[in-house]
PDB file of N, CA and C in Angstrom:
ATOM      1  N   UNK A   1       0.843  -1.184   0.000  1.00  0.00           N
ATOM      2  CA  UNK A   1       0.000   0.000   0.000  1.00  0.00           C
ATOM      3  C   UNK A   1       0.884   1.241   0.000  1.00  0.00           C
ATOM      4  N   UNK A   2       0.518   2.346  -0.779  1.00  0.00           N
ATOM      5  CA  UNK A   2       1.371   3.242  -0.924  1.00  0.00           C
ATOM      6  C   UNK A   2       0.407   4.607  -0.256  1.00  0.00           C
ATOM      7  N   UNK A   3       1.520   5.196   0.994  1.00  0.00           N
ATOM      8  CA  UNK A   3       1.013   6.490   1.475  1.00  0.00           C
ATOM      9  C   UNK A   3       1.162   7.700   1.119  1.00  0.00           C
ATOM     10  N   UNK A   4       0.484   8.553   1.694  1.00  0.00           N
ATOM     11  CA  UNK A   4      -0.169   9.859   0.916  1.00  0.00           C
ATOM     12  C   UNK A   4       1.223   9.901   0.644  1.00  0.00           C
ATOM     13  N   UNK A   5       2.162  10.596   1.336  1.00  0.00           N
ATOM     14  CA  UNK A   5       3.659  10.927   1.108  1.00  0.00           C
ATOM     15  C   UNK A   5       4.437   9.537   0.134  1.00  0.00           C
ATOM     16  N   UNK A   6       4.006   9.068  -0.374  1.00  0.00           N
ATOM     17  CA  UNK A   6       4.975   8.508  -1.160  1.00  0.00           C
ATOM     18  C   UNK A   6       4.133   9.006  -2.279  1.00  0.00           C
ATOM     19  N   UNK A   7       2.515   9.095  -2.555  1.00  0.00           N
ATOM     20  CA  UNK A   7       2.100   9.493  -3.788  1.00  0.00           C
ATOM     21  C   UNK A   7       2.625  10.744  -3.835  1.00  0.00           C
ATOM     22  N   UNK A   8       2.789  11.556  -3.036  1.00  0.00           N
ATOM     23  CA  UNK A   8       3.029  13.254  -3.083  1.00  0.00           C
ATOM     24  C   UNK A   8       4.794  12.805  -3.650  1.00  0.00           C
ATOM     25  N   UNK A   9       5.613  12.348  -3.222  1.00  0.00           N
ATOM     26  CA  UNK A   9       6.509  12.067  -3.963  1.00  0.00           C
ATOM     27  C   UNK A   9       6.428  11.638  -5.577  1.00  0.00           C
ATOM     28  N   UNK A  10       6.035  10.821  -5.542  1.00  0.00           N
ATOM     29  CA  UNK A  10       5.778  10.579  -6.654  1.00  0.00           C
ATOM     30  C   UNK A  10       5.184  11.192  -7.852  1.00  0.00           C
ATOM     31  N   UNK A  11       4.160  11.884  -7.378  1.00  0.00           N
ATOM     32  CA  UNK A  11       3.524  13.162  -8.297  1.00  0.00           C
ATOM     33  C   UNK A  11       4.866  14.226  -8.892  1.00  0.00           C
ATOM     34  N   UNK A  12       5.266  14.759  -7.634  1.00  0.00           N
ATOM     35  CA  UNK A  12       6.169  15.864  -7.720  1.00  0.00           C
ATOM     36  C   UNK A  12       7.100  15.190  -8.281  1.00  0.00           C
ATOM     37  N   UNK A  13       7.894  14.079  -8.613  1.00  0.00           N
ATOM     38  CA  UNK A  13       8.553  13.808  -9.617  1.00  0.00           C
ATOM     39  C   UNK A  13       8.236  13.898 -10.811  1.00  0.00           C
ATOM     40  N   UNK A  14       7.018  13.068 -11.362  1.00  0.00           N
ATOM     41  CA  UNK A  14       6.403  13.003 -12.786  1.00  0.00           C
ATOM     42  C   UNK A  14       5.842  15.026 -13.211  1.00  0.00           C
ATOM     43  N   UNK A  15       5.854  15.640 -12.437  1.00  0.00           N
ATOM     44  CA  UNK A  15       5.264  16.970 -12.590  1.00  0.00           C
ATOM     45  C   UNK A  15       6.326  17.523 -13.154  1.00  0.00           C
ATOM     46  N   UNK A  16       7.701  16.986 -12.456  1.00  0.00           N
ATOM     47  CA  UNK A  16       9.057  17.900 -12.755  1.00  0.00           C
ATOM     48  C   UNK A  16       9.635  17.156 -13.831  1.00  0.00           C
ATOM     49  N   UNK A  17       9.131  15.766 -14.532  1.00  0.00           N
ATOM     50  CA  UNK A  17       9.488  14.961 -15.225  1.00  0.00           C
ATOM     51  C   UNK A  17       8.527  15.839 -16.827  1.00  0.00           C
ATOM     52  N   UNK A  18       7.831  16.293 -16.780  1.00  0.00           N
ATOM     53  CA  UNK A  18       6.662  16.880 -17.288  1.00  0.00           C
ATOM     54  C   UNK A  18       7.265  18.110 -17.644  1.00  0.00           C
ATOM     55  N   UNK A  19       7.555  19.071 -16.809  1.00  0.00           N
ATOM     56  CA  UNK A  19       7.943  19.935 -16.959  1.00  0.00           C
ATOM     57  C   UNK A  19       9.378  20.206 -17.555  1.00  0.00           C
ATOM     58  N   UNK A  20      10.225  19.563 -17.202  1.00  0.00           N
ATOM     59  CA  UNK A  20      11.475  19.484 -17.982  1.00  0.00           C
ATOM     60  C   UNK A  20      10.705  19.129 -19.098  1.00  0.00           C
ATOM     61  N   UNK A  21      10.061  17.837 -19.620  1.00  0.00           N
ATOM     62  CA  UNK A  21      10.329  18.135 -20.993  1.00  0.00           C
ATOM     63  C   UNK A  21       9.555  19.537 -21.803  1.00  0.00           C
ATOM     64  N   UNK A  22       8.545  20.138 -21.145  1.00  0.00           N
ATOM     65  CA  UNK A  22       7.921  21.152 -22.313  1.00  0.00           C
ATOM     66  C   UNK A  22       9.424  22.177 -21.725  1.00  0.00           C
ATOM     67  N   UNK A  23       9.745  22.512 -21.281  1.00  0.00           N
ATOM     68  CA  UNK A  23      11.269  23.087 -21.389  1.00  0.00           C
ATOM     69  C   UNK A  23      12.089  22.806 -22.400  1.00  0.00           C
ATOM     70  N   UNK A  24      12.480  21.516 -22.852  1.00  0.00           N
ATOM     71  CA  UNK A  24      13.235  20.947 -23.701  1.00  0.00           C
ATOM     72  C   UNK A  24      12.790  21.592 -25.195  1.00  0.00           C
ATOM     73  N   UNK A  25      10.790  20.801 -25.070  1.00  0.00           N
ATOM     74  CA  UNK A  25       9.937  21.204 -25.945  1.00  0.00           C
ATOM     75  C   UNK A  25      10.269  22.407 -26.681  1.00  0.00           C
ATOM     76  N   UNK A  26      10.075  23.637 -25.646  1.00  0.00           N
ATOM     77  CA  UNK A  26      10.361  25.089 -26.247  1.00  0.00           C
ATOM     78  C   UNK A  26      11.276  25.237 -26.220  1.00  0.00           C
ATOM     79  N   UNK A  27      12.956  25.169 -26.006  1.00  0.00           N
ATOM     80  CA  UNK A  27      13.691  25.409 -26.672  1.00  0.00           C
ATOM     81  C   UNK A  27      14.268  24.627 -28.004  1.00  0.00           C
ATOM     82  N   UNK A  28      13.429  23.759 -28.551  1.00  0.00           N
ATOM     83  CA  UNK A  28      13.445  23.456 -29.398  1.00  0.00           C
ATOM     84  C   UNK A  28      12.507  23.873 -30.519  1.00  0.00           C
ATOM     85  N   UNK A  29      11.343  24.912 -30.464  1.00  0.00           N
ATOM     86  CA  UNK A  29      11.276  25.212 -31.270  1.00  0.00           C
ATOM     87  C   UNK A  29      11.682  25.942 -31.463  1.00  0.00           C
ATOM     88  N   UNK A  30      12.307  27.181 -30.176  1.00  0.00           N
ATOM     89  CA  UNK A  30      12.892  28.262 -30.501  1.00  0.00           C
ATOM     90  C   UNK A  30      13.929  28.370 -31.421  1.00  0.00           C
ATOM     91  N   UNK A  31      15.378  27.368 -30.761  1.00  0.00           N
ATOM     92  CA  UNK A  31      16.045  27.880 -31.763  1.00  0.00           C
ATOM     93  C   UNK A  31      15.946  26.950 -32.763  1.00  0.00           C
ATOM     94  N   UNK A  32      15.243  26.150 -33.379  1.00  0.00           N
ATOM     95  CA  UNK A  32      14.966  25.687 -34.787  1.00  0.00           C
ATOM     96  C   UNK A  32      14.289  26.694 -35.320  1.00  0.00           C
ATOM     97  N   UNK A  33      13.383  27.317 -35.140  1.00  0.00           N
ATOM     98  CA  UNK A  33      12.800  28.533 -35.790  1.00  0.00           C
ATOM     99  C   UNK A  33      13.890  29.584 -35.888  1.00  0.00           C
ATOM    100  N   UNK A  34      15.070  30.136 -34.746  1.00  0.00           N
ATOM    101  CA  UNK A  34      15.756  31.127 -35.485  1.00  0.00           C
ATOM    102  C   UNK A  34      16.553  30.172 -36.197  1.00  0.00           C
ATOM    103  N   UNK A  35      16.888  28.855 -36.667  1.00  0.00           N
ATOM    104  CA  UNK A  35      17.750  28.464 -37.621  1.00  0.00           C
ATOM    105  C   UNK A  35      17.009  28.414 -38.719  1.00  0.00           C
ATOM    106  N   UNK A  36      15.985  28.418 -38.702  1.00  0.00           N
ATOM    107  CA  UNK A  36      14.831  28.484 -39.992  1.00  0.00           C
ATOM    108  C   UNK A  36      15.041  29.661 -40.579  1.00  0.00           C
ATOM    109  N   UNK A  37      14.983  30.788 -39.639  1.00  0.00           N
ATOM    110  CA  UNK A  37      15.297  32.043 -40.276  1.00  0.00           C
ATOM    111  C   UNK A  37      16.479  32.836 -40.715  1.00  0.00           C
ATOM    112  N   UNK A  38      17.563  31.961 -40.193  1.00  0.00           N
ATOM    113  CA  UNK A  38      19.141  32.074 -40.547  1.00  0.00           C
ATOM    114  C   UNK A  38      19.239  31.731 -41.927  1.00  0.00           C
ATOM    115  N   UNK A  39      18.393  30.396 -42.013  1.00  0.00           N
ATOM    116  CA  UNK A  39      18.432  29.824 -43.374  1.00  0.00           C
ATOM    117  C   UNK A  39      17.936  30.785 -44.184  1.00  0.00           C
ATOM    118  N   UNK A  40      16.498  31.137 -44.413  1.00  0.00           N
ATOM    119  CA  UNK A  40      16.436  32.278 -45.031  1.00  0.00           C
ATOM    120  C   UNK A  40      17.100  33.182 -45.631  1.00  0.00           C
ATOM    121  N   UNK A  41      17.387  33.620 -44.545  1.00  0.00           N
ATOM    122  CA  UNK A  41      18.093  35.203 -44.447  1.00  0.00           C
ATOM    123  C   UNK A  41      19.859  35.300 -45.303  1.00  0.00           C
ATOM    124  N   UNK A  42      20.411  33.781 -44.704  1.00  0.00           N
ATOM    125  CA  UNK A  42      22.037  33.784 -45.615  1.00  0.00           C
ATOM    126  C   UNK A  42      21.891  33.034 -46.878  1.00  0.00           C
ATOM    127  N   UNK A  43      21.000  31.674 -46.854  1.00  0.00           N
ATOM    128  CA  UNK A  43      21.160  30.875 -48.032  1.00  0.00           C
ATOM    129  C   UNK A  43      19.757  30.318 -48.317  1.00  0.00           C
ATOM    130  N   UNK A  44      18.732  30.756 -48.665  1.00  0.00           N
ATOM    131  CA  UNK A  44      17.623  30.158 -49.180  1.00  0.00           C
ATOM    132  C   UNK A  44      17.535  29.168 -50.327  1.00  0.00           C
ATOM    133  N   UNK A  45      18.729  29.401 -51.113  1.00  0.00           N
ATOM    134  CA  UNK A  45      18.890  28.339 -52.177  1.00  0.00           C
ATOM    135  C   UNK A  45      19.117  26.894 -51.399  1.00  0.00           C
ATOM    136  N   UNK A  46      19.960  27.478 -50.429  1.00  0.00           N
ATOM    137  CA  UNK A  46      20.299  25.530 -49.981  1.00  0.00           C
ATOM    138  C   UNK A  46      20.082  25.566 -48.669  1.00  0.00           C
ATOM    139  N   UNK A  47      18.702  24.501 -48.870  1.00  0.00           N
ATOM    140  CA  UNK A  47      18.731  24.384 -47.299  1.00  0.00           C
ATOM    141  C   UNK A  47      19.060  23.759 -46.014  1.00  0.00           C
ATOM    142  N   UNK A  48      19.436  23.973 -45.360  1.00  0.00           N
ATOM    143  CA  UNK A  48      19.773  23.097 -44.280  1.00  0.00           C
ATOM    144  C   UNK A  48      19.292  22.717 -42.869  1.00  0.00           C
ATOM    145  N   UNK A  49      18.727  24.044 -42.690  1.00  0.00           N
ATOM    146  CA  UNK A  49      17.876  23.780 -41.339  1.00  0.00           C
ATOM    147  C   UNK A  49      17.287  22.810 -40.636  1.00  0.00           C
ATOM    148  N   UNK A  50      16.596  21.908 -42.065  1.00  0.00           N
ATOM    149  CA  UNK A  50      15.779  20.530 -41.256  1.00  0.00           C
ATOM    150  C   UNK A  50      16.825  19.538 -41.042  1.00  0.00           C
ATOM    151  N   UNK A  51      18.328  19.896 -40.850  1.00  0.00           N
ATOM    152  CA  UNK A  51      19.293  18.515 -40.261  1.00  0.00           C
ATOM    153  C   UNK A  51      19.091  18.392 -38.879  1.00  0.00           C
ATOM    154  N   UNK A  52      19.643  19.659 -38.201  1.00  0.00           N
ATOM    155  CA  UNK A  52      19.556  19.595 -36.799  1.00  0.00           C
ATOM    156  C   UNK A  52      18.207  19.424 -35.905  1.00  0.00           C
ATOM    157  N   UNK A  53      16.918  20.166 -37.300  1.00  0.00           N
ATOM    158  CA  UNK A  53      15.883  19.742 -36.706  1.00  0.00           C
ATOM    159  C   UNK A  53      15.431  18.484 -36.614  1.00  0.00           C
ATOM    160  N   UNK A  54      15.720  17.510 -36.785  1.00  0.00           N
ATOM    161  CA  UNK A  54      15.586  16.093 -37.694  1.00  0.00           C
ATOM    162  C   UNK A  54      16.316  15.051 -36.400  1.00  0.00           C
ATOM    163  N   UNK A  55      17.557  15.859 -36.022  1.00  0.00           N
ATOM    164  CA  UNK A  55      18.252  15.148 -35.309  1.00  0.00           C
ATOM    165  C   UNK A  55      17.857  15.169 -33.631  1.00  0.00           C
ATOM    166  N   UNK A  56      17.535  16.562 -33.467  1.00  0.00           N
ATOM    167  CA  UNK A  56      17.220  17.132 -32.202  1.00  0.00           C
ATOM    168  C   UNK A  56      15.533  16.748 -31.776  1.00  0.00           C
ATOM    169  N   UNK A  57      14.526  16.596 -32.876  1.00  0.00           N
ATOM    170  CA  UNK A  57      13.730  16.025 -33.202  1.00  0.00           C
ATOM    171  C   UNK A  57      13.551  14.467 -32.677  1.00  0.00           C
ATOM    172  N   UNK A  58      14.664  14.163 -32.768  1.00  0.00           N
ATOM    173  CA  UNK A  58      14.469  12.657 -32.411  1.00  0.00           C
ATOM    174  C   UNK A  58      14.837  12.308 -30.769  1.00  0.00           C
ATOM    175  N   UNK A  59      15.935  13.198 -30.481  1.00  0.00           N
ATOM    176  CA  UNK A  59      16.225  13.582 -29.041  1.00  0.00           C
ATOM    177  C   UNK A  59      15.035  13.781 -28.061  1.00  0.00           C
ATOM    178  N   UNK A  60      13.891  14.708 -28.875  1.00  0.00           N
ATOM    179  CA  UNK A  60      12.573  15.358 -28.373  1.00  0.00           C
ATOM    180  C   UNK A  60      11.478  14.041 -28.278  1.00  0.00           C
ATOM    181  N   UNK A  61      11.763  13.189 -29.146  1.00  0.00           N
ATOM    182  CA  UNK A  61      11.208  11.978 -29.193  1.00  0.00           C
ATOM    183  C   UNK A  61      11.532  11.314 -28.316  1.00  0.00           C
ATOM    184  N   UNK A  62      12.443  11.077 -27.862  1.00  0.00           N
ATOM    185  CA  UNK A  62      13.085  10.173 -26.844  1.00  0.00           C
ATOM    186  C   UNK A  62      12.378  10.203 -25.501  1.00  0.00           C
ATOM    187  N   UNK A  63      12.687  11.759 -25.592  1.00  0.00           N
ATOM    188  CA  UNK A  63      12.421  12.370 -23.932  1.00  0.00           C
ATOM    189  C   UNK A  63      10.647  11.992 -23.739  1.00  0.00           C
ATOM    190  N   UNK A  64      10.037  12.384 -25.002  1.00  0.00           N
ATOM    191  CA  UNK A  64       8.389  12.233 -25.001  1.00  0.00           C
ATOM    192  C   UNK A  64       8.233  11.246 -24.048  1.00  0.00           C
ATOM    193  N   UNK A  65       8.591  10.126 -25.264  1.00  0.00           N
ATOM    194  CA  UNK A  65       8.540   8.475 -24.466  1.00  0.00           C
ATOM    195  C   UNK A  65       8.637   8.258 -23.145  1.00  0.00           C
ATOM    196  N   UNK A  66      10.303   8.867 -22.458  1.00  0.00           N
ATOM    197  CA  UNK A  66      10.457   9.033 -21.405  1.00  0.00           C
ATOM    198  C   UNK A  66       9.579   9.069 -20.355  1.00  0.00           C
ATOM    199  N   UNK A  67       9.118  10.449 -20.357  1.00  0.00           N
ATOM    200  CA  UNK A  67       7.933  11.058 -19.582  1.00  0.00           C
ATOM    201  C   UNK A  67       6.477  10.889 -19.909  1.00  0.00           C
ATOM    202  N   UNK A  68       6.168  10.637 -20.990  1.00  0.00           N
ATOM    203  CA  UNK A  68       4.833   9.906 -20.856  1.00  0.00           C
ATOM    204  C   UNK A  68       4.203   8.522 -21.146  1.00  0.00           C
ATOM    205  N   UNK A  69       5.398   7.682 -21.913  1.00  0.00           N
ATOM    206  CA  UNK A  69       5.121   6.297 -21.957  1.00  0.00           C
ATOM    207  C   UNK A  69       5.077   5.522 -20.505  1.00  0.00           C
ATOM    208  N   UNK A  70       4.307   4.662 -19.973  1.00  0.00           N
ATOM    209  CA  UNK A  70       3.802   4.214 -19.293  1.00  0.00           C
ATOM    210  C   UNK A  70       5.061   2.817 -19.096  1.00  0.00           C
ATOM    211  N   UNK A  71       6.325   3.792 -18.690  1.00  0.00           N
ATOM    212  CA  UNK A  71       7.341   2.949 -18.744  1.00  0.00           C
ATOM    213  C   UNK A  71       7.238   2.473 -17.016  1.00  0.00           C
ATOM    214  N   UNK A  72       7.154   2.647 -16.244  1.00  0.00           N
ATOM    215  CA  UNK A  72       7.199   2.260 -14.812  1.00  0.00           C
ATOM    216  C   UNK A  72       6.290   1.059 -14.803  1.00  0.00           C
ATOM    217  N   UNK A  73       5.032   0.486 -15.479  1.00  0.00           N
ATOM    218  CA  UNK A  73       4.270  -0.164 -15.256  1.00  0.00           C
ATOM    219  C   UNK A  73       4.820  -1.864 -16.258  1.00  0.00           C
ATOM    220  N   UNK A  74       5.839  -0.875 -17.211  1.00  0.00           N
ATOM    221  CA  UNK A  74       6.280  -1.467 -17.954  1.00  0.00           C
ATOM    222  C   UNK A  74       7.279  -2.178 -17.087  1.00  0.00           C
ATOM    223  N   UNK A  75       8.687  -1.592 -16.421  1.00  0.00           N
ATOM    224  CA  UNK A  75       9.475  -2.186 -15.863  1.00  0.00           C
ATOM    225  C   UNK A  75       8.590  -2.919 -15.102  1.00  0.00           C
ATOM    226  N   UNK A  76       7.554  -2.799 -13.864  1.00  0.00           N
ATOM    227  CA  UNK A  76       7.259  -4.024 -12.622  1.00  0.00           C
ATOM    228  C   UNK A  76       6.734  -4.924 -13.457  1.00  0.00           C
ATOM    229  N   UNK A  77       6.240  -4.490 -14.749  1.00  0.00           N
ATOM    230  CA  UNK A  77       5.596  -6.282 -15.462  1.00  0.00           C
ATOM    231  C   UNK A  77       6.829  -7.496 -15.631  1.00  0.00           C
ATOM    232  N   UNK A  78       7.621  -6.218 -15.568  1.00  0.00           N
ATOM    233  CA  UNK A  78       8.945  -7.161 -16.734  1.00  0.00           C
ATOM    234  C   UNK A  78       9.742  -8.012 -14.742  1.00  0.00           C
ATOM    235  N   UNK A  79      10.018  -6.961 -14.023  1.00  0.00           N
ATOM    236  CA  UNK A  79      10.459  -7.609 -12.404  1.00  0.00           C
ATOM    237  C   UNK A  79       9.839  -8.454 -12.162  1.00  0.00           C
ATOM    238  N   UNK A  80       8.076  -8.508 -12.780  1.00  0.00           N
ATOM    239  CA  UNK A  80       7.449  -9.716 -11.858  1.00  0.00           C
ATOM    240  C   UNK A  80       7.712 -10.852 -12.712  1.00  0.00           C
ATOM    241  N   UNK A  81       7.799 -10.699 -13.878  1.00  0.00           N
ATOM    242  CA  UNK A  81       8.044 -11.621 -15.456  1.00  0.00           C
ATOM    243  C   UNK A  81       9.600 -12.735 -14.204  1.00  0.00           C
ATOM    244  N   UNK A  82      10.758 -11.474 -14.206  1.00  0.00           N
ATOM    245  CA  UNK A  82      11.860 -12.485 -14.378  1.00  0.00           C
ATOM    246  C   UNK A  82      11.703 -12.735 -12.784  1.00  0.00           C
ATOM    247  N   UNK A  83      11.145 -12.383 -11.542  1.00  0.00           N
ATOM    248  CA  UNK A  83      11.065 -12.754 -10.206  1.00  0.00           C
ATOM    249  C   UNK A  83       9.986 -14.322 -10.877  1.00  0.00           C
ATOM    250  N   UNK A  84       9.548 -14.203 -11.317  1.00  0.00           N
ATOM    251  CA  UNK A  84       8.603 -15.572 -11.476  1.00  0.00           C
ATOM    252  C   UNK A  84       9.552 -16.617 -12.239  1.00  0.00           C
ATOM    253  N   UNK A  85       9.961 -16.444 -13.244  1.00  0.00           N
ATOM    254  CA  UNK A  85      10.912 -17.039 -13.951  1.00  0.00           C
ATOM    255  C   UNK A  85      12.189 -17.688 -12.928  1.00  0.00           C
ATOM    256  N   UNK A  86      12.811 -17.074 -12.046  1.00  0.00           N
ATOM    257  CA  UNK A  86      13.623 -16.817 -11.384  1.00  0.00           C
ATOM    258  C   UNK A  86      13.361 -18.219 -10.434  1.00  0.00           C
ATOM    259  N   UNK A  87      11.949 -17.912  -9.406  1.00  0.00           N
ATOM    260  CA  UNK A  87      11.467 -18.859  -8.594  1.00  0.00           C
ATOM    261  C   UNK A  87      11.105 -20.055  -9.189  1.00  0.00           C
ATOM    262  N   UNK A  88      10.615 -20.070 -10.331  1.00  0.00           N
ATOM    263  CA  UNK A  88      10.345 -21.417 -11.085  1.00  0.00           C
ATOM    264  C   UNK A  88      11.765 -22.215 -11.188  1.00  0.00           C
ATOM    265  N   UNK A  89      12.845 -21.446 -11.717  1.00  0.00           N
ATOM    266  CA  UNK A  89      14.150 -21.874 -11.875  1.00  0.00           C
ATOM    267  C   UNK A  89      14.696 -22.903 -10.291  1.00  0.00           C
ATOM    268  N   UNK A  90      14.493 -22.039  -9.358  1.00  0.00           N
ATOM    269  CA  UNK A  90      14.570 -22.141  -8.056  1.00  0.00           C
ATOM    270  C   UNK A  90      14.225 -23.576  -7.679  1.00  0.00           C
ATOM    271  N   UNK A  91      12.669 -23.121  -7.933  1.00  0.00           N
ATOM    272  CA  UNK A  91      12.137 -24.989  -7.473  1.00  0.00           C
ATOM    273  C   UNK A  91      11.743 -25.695  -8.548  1.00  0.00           C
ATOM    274  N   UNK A  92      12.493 -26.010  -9.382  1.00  0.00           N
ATOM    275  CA  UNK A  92      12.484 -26.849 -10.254  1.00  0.00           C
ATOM    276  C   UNK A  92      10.854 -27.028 -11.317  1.00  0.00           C
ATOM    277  N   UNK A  93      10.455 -26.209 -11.338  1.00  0.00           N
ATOM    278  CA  UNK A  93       9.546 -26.505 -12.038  1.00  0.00           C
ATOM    279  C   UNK A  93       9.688 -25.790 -13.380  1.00  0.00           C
TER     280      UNK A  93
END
């Protein structure tokens, strides 16, 4: 059973887990947008802008997953997976 103070922990992690990423979020569009407009402004013939966006993009992807994939529920499936596996090993069955 989990008490108030461990949910209040727990919240205030995923909140700050949350919050870092729309941090990440907006400085990523920021400065991809002023590299959008760098592009513009020096070389519109050739563009380049969507590399770093492309790359940093995927970084932004990562973190998504991170913080909102339903990875915690994921790891105890997988602990109870190899704790069961584990005990079967144990007593021979």
């Amino acid at each position: 059973m989990t008490d108030d103070a461990d949910l209040r922990r727990i919240a205030t992690h995923r909140a700050d887990m949350k919050l870092g990423f729309r941090a990440h979020l907006m400085a990523y569009a920021i400065v991809n947008a002023g590299l959008f407009l760098i592009n513009m402004v020096t070389t519109p013939d050739h563009l380049w802008f969507y590399w770093p966006m492309i790359g940093w993009g995927l970084g932004i992807a990562a973190h998504a997953a991170a913080v909102y994939a339903d990875g915690e529920h994921i790891r105890e499936r997988m602990i109870e997976a190899e704790y069961e596996r584990l005990r079967r090993r144990a007593t021979g069955l």
